[in-house]
Protein backbone atom coordinates (compact mmCIF):
# COMPACT_ATOMS: atom_id res chain seq x y z
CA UNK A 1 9.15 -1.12 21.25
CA UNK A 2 9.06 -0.72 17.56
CA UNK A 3 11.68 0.70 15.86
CA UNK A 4 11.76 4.12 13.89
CA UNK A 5 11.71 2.34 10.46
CA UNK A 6 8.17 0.35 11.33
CA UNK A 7 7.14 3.57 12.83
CA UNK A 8 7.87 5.94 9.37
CA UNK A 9 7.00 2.77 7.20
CA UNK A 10 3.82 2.35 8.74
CA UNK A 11 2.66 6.36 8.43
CA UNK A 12 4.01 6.66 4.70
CA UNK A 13 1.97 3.16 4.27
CA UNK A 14 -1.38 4.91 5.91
CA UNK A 15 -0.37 7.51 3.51
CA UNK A 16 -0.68 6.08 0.64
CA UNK A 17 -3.68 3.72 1.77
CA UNK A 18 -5.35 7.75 2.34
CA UNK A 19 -4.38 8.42 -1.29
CA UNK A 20 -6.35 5.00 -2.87
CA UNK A 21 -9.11 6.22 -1.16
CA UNK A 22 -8.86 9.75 -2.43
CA UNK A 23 -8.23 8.87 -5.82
CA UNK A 24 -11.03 6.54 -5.12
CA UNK A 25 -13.67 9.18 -4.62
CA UNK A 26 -12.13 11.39 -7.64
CA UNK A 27 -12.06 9.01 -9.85
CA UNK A 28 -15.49 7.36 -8.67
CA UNK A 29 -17.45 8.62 -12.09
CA UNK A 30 -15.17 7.42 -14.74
CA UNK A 31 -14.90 3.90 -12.39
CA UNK A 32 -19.07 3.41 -12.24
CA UNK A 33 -19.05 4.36 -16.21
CA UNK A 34 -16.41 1.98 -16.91
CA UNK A 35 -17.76 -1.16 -14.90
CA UNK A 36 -20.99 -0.11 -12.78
CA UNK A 37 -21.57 0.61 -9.46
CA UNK A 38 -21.18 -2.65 -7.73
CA UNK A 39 -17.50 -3.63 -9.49
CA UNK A 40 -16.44 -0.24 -8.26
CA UNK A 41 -17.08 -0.71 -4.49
CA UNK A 42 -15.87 -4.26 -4.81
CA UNK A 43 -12.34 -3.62 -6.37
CA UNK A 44 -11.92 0.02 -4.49
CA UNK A 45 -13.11 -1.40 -1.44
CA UNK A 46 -10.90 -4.81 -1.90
CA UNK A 47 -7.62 -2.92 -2.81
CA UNK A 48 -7.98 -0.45 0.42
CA UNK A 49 -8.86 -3.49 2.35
CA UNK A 50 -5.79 -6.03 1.82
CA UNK A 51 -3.74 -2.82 1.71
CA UNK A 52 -4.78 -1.89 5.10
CA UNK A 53 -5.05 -5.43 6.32
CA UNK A 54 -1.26 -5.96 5.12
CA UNK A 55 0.00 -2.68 6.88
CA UNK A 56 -1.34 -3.62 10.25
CA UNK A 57 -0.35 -7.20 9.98
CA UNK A 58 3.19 -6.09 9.40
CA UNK A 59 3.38 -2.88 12.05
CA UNK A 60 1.48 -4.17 14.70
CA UNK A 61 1.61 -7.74 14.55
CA UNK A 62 5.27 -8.34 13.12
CA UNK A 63 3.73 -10.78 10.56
CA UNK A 64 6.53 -11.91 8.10
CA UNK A 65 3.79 -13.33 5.85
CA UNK A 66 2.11 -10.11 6.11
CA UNK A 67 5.00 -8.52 5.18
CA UNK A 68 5.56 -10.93 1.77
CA UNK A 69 1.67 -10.08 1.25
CA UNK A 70 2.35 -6.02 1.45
CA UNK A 71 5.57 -6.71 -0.80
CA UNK A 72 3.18 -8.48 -3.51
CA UNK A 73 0.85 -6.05 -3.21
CA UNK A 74 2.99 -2.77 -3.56
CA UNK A 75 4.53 -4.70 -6.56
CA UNK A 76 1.29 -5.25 -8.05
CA UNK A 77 0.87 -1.41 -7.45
CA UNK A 78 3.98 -0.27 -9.39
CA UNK A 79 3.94 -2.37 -11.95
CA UNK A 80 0.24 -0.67 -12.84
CA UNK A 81 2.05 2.26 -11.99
CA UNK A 82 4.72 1.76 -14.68
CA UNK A 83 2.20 0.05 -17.31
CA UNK A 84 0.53 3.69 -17.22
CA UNK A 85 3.53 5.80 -17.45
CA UNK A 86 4.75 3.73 -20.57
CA UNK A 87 1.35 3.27 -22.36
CA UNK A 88 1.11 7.38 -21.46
CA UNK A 89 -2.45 6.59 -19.99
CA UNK A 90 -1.32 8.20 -16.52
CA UNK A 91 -3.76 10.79 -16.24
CA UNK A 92 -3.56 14.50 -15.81
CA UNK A 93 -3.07 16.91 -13.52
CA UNK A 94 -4.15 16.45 -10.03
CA UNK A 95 -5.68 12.58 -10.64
CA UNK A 96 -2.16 11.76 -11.92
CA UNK A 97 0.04 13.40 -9.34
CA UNK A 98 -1.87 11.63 -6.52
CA UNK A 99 -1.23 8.69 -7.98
CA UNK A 100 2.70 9.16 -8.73
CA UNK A 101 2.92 10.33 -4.93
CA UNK A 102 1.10 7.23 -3.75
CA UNK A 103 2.82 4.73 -5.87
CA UNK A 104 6.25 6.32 -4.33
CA UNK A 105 4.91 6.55 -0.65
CA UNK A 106 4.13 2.87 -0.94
CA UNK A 107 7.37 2.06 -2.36
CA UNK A 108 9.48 3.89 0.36
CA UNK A 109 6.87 2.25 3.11
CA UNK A 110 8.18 -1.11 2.23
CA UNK A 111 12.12 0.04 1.76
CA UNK A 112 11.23 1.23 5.47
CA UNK A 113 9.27 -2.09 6.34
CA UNK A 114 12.91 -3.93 5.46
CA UNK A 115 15.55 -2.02 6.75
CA UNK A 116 17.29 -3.88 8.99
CA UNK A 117 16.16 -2.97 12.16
CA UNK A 118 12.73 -3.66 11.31
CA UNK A 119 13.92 -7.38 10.18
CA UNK A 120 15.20 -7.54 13.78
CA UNK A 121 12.35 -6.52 15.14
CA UNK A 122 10.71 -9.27 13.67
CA UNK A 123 12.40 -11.70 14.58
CA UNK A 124 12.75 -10.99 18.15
CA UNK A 125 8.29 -10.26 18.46
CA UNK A 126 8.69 -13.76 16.14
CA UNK A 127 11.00 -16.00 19.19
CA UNK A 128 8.57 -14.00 21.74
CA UNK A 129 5.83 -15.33 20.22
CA UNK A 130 6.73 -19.04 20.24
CA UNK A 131 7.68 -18.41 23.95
């Protein structure tokens, strides 16, 4: 049985994997403008992808490495985050709100993917595993 912390970490991850792909489709004009149709599928498309692909590796499959991939990639996240906020290039109103709330849902789904219970967890589906 997972525990509560895999449980919430998962949802708020979902969560903010919902909000890429809403910011996505608002900011879909400026994207196509800015590097063309076919660049904006791929990278939108790619980020949602490994973000998803991550999540489930670490909720449903206990994957450590999965985890160390979501950790890299939430990083990767707030640090873009951060480079907006202190170049003042995070947009405004609701296309900039979005993104603060999924840049912080992400961030609490991974303090909730490492709590110790969930590290437990891990471990044990880990020795199971090898059994």
């Amino acid at each position: 049985m997972r525990p509560k912390s895999v449980i919430l970490g998962e949802r708020l991850s979902f969560l903010a994997i919902l909000l890429l792909l809403v910011l996505a489709v608002l900011g879909w004009n400026d994207t196509v403008a800015q590097a063309g149709v076919a660049i904006a599928v791929i990278a939108n498309g790619l980020l949602i992808g490994l973000f998803l692909l991550a999540t489930l590796l670490v909720t449903r499959m206990a994957s450590r490495g999965g985890l160390v991939f979501l950790v890299i990639l939430t990083v990767l996240n707030l640090l873009g985050f951060l480079y907006q906020v202190s170049e003042g290039a995070l947009a405004q109103g609701l296309f900039g709100v979005l993104t603060s709330v999924q840049a912080a849902a992400s961030l609490v789904a991974v303090v909730m993917l490492m709590r110790p219970n969930a590290m437990a967890w891990y471990r044990t589906m880990a020795e199971v595993s090898e059994a």
